[in-house]
N, C-alpha and C. Protein backbone atom coordinates (compact mmCIF):
# COMPACT_ATOMS: atom_id res chain seq x y z
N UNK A 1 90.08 39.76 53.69
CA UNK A 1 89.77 40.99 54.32
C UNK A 1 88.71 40.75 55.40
N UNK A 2 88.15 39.61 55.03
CA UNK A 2 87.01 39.48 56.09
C UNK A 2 87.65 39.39 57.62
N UNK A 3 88.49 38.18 57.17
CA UNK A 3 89.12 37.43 58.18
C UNK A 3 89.53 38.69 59.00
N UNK A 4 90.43 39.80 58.78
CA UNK A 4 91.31 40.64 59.09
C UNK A 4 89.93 41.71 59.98
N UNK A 5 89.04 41.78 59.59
CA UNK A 5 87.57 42.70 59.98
C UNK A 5 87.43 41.64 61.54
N UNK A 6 87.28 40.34 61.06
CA UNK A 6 86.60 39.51 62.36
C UNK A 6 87.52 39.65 63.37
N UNK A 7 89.37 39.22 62.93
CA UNK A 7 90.04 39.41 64.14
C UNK A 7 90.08 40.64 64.75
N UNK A 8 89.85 41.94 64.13
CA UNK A 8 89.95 43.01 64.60
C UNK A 8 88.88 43.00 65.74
N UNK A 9 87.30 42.75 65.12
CA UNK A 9 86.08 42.80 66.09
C UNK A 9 86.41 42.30 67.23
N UNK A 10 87.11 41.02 67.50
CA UNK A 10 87.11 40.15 68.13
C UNK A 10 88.59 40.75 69.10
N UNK A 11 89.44 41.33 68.63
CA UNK A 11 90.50 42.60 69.28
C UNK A 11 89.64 43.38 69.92
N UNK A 12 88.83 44.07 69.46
CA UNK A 12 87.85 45.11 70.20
C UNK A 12 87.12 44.57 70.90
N UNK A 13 86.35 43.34 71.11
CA UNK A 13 85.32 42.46 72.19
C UNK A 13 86.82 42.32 73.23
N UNK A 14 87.45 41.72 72.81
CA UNK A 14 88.57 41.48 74.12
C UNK A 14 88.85 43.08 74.80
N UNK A 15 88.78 44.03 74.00
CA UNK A 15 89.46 45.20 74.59
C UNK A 15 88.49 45.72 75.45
N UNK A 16 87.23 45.47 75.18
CA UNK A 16 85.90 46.23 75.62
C UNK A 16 86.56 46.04 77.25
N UNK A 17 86.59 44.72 77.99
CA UNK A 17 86.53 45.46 79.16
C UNK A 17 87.71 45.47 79.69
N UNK A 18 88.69 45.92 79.22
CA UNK A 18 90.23 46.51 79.79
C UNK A 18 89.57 48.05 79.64
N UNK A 19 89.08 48.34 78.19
CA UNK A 19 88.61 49.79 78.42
C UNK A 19 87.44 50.49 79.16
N UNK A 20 86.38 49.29 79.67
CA UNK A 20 85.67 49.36 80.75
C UNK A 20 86.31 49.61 82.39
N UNK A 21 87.59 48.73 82.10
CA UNK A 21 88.11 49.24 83.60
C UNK A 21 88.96 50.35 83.96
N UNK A 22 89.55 50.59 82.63
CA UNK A 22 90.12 51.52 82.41
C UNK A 22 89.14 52.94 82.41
N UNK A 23 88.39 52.92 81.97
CA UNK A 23 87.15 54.13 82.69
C UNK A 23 86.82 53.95 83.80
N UNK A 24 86.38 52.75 84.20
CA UNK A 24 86.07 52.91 86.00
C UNK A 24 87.20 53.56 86.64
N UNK A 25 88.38 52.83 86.48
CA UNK A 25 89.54 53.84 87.41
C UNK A 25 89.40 55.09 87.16
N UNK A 26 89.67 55.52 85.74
CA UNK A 26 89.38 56.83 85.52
C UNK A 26 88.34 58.15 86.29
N UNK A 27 87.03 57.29 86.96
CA UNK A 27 86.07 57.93 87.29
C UNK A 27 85.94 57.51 88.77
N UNK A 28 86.70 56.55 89.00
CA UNK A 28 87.30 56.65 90.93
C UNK A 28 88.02 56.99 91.19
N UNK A 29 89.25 57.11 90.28
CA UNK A 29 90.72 58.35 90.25
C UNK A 29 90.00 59.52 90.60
N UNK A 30 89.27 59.86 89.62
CA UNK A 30 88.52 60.97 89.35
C UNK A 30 88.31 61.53 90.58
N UNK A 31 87.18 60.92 91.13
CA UNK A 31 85.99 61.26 92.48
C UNK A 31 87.22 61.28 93.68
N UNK A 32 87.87 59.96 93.88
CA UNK A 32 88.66 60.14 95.47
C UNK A 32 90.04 60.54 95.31
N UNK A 33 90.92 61.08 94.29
CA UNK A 33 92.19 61.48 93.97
C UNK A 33 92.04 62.58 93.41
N UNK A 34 91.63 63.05 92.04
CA UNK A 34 91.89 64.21 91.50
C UNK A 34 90.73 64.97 92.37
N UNK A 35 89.40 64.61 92.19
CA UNK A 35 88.98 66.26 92.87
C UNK A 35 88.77 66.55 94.09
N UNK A 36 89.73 65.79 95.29
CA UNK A 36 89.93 66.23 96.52
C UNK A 36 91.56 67.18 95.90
N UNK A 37 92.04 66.53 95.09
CA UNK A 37 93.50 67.09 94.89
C UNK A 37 93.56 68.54 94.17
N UNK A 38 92.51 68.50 93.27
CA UNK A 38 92.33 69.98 92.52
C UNK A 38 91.66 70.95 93.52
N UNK A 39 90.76 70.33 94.57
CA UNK A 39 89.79 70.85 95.86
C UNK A 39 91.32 71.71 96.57
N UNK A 40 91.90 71.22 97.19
CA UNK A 40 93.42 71.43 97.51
C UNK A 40 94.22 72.24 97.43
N UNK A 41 94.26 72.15 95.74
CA UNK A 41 95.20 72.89 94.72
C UNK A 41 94.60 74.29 94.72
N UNK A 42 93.14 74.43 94.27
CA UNK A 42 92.06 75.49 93.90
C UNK A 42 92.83 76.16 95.28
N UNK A 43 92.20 75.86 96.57
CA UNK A 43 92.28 76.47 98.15
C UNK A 43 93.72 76.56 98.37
N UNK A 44 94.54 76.38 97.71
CA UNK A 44 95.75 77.00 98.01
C UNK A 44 96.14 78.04 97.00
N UNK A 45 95.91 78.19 96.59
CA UNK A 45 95.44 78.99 94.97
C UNK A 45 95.32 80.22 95.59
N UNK A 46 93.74 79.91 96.67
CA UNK A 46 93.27 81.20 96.92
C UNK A 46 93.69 81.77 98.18
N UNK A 47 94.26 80.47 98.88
CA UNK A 47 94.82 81.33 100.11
C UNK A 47 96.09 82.09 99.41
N UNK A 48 96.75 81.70 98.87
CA UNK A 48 98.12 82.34 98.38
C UNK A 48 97.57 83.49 97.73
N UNK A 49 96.38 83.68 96.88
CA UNK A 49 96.09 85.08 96.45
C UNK A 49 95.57 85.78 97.35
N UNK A 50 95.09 85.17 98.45
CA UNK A 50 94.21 85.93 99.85
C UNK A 50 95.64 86.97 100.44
N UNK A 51 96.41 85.46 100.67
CA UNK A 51 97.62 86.16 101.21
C UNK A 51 98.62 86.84 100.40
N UNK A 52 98.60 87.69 99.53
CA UNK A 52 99.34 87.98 98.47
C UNK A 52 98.12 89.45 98.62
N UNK A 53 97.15 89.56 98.42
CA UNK A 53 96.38 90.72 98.62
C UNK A 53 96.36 91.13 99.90
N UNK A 54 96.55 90.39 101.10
CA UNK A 54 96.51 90.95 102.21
C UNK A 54 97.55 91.37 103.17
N UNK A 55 98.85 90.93 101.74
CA UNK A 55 99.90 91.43 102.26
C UNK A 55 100.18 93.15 101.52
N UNK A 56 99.63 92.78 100.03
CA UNK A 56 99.32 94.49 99.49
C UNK A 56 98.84 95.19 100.51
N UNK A 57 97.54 94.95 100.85
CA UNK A 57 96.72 95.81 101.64
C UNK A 57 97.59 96.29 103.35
N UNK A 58 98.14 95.45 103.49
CA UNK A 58 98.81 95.22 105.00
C UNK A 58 100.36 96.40 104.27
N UNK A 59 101.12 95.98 103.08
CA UNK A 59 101.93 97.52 102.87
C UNK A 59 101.61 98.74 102.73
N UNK A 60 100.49 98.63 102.35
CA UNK A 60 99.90 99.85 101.80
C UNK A 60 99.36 100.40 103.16
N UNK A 61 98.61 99.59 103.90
CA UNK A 61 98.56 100.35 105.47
C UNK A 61 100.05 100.89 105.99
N UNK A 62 100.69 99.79 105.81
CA UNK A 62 102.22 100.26 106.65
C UNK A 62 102.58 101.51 105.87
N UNK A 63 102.57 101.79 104.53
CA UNK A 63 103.39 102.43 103.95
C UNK A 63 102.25 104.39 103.97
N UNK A 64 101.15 104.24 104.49
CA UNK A 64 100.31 105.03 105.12
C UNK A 64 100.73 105.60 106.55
N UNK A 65 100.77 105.06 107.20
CA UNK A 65 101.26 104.90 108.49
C UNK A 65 102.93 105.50 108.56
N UNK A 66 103.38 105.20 107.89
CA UNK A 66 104.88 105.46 107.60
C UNK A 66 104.69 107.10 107.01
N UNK A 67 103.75 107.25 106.39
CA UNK A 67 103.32 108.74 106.13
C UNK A 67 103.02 109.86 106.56
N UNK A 68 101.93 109.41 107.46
CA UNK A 68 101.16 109.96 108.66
C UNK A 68 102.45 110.23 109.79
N UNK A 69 103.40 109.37 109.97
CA UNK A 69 104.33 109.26 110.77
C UNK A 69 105.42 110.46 110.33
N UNK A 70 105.73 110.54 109.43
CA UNK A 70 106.57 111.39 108.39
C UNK A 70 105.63 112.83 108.44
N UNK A 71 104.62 112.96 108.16
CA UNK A 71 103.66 114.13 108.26
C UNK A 71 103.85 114.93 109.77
N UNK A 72 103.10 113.95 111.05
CA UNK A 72 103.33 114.36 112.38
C UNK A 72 104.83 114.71 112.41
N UNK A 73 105.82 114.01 112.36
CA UNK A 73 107.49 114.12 112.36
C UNK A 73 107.56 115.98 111.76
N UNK A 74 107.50 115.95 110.63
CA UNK A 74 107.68 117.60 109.43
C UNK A 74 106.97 118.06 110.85
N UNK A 75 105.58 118.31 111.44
CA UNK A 75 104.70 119.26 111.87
C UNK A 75 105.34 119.28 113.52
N UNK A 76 106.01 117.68 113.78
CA UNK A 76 106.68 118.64 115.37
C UNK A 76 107.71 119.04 115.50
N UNK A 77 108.46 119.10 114.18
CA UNK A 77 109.56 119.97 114.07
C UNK A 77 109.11 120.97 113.69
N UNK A 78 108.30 121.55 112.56
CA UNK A 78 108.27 122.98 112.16
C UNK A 78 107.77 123.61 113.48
N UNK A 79 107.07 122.79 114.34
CA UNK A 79 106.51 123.50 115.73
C UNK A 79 107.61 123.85 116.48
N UNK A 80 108.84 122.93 116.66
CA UNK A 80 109.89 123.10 117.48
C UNK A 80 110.39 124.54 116.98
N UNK A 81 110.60 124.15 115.78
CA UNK A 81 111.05 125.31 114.89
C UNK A 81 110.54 126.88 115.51
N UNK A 82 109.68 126.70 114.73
CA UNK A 82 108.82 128.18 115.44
C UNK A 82 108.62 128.25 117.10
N UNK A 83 108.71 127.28 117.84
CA UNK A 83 108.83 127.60 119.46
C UNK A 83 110.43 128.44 119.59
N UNK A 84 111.46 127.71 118.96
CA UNK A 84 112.48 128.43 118.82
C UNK A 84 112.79 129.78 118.44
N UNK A 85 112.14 129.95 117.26
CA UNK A 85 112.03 131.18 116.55
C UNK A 85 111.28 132.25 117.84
N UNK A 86 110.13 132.16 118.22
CA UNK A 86 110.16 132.74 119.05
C UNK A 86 110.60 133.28 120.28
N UNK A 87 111.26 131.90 121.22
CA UNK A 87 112.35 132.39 122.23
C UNK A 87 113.54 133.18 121.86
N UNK A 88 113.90 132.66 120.92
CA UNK A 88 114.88 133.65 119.83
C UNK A 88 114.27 135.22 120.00
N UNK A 89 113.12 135.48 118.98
CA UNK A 89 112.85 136.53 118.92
C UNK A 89 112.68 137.37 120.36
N UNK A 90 111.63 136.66 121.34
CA UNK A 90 111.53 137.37 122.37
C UNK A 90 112.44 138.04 123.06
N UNK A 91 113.71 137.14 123.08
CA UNK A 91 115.61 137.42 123.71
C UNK A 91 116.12 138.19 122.84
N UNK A 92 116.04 138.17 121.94
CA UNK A 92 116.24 139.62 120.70
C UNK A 92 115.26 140.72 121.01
N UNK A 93 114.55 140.61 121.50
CA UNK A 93 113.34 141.88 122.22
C UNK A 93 113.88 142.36 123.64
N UNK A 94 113.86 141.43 124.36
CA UNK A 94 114.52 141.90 125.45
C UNK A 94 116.04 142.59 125.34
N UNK A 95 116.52 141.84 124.81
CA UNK A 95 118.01 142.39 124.68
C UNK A 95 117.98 143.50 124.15
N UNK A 96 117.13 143.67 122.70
CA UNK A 96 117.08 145.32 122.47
C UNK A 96 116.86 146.18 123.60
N UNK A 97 115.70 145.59 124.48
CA UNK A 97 114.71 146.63 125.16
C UNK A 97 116.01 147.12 126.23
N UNK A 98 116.99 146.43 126.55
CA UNK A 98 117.98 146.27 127.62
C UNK A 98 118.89 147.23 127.43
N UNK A 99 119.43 147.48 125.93
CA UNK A 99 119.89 148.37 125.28
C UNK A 99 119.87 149.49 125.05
N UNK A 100 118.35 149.63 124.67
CA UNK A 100 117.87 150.65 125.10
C UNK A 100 118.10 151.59 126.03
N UNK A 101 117.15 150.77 126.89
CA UNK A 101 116.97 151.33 128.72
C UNK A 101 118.60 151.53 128.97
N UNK A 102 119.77 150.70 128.55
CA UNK A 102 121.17 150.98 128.88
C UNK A 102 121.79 152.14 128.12
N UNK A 103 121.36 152.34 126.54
CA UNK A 103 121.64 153.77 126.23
C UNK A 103 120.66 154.87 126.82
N UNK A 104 119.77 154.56 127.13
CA UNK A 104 118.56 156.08 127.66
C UNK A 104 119.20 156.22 129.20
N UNK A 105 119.90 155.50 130.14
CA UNK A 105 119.91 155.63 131.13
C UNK A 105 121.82 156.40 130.80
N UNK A 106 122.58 156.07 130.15
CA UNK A 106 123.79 156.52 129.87
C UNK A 106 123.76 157.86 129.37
N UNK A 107 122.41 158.29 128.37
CA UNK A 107 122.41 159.38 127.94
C UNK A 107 121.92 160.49 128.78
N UNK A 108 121.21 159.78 130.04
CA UNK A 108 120.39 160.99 130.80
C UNK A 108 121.75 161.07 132.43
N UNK A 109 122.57 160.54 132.29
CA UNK A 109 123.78 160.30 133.11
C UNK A 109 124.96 161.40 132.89
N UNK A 110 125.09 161.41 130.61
CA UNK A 110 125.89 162.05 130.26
C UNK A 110 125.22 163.79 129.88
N UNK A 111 124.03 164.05 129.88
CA UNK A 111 123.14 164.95 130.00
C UNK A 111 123.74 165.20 131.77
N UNK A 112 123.19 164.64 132.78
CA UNK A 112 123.34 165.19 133.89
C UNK A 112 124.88 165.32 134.18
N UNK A 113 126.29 164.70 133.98
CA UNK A 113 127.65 164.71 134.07
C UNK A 113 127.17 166.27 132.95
N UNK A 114 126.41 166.26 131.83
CA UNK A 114 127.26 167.78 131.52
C UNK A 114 126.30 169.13 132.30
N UNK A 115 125.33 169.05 132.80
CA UNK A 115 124.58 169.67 133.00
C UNK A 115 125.20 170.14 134.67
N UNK A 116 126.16 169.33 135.57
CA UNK A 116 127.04 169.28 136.28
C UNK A 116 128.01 170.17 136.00
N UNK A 117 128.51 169.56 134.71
CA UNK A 117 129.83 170.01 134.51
C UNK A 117 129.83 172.22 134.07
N UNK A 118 128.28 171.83 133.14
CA UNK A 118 128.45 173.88 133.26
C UNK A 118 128.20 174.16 134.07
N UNK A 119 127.23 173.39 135.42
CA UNK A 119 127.05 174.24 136.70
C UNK A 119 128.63 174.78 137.21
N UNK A 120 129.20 173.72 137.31
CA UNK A 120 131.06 173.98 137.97
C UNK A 120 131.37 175.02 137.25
N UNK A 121 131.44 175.17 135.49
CA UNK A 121 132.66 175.73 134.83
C UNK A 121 131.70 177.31 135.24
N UNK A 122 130.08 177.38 135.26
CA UNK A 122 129.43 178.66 135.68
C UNK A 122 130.16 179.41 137.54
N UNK A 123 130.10 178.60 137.86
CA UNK A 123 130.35 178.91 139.44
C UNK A 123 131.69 179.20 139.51
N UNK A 124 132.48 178.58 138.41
CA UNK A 124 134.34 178.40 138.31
C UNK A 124 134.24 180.21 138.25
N UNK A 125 133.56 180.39 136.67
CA UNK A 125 133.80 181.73 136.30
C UNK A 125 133.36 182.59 136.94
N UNK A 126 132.13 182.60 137.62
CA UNK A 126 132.03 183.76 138.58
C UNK A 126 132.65 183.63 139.57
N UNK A 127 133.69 182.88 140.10
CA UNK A 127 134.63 183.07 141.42
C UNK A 127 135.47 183.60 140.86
N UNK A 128 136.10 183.41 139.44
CA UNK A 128 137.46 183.90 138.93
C UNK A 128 136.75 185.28 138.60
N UNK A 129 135.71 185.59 137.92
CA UNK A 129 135.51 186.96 137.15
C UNK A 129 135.48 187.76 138.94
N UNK A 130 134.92 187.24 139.82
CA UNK A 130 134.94 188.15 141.20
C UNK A 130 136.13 188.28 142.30
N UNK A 131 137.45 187.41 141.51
CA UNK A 131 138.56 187.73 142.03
C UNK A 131 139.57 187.96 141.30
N UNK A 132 139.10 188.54 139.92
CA UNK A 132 139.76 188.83 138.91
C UNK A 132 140.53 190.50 138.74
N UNK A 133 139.67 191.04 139.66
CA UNK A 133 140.05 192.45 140.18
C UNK A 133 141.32 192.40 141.32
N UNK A 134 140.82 191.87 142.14
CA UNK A 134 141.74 191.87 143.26
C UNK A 134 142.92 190.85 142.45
N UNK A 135 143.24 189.99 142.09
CA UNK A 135 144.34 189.40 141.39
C UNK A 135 145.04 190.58 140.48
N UNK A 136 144.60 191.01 139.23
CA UNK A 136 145.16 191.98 138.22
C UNK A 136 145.39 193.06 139.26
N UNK A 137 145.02 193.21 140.25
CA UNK A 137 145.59 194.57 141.53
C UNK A 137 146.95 193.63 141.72
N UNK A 138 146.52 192.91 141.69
CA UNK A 138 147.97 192.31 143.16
C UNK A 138 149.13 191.96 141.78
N UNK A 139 149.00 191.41 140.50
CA UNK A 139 150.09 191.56 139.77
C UNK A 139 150.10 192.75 139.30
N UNK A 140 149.51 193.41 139.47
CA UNK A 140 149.98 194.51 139.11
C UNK A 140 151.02 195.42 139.77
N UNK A 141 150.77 195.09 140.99
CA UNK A 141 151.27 195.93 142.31
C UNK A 141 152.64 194.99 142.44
N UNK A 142 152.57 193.83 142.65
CA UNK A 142 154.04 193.17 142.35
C UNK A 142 154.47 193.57 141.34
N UNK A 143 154.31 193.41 140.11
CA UNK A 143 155.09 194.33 139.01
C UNK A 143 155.92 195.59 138.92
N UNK A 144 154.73 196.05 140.03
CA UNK A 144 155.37 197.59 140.09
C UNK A 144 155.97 197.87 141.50
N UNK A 145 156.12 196.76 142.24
CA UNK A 145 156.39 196.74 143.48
C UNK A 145 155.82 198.35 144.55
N UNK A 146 154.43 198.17 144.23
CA UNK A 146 153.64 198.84 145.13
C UNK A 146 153.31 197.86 146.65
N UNK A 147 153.34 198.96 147.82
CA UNK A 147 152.91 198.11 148.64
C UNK A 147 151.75 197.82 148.76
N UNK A 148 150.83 196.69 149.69
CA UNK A 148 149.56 196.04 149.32
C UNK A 148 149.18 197.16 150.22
N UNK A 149 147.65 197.59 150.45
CA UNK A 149 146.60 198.44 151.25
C UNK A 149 146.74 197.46 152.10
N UNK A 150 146.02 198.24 153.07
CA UNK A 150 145.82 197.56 154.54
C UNK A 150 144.12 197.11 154.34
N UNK A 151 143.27 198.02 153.62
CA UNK A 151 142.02 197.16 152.99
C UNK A 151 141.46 195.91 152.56
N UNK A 152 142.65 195.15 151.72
CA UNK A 152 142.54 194.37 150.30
C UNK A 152 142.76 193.36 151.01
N UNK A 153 141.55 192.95 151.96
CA UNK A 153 141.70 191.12 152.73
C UNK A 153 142.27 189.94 151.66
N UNK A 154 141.49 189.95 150.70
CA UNK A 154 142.04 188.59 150.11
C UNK A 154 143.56 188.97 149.27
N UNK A 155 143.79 190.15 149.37
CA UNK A 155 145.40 189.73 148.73
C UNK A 155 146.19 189.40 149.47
N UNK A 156 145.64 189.83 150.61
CA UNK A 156 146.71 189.35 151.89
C UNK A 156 146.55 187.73 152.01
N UNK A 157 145.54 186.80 152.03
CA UNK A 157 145.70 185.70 151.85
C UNK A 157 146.38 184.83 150.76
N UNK A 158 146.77 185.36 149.42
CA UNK A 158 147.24 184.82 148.31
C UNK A 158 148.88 184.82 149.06
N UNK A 159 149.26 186.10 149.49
CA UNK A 159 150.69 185.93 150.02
C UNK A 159 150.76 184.70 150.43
């Protein structure tokens, strides 16, 4: 057992400096390979989360903007809207008012056509009621075949 203890020691004195160099690499790996490479890794890490947040922030503007855009859009149409509504209405004002003035001017037309028309049928009847004598003379007198007076001017014109 001894023997088996000494070759071992003497395994481990030989190993000492394979595992001495084997740590040195380890700790110049270390220094000029891994932590420029993790240095690297880390900074791409954070640009990719930089750029990954500043592309959030950059939708979230756009998707603001896209809002605001949508907002103004609704407000210059409801404006169009109501500019319409009003030319509308105003031409619906006028047109009444047109209507109007076209029935008030028809009604004071058909007022004066009748206010015309009894002057005539007034003037009709007092020409007929004032030659209504001399007529009922003159059929009468034809009826009865009387001769006409030498007086009675207008029956002589009906002949």
């Amino acid at each position: 057992m001894q023997e088996i203890v000494r070759q071992l020691g003497e395994l481990f004195l030989q190993a000492v400096p394979t595992v001495l160099i084997i740590l040195l690499f380890y700790f110049i790996l270390r220094a000029i390979f891994f932590k420029p490479l993790l240095k690297v890794m880390a900074e791409r890490d954070a640009r990719t989360v930089g750029a990954q947040k500043a592309a959030e922030v950059a939708q979230a503007t756009a998707a603001e903007k896209a809002k605001q855009y949508q907002d103004a859009l609704k407000q210059a149409r409801a404006q169009v809207y109501a500019e319409q509504e009003a030319a509308r209405k105003k031409l619906l004002d006028e047109r009444a008012e047109i209507i109007k003035k076209a029935r008030t001017d028809a009604a004071a037309q058909v007022a004066a056509g009748k206010g015309r028309l009894a002057g005539e049928l007034a003037a009709a009847r007092r020409e007929i009621e004032g030659t209504v004598a001399q007529l009922s003379a003159e059929i009468a007198r034809r009826i009865l075949q009387i001769p006409p007076r030498p007086s009675s001017g207008p029956a002589k014109e009906i002949r």
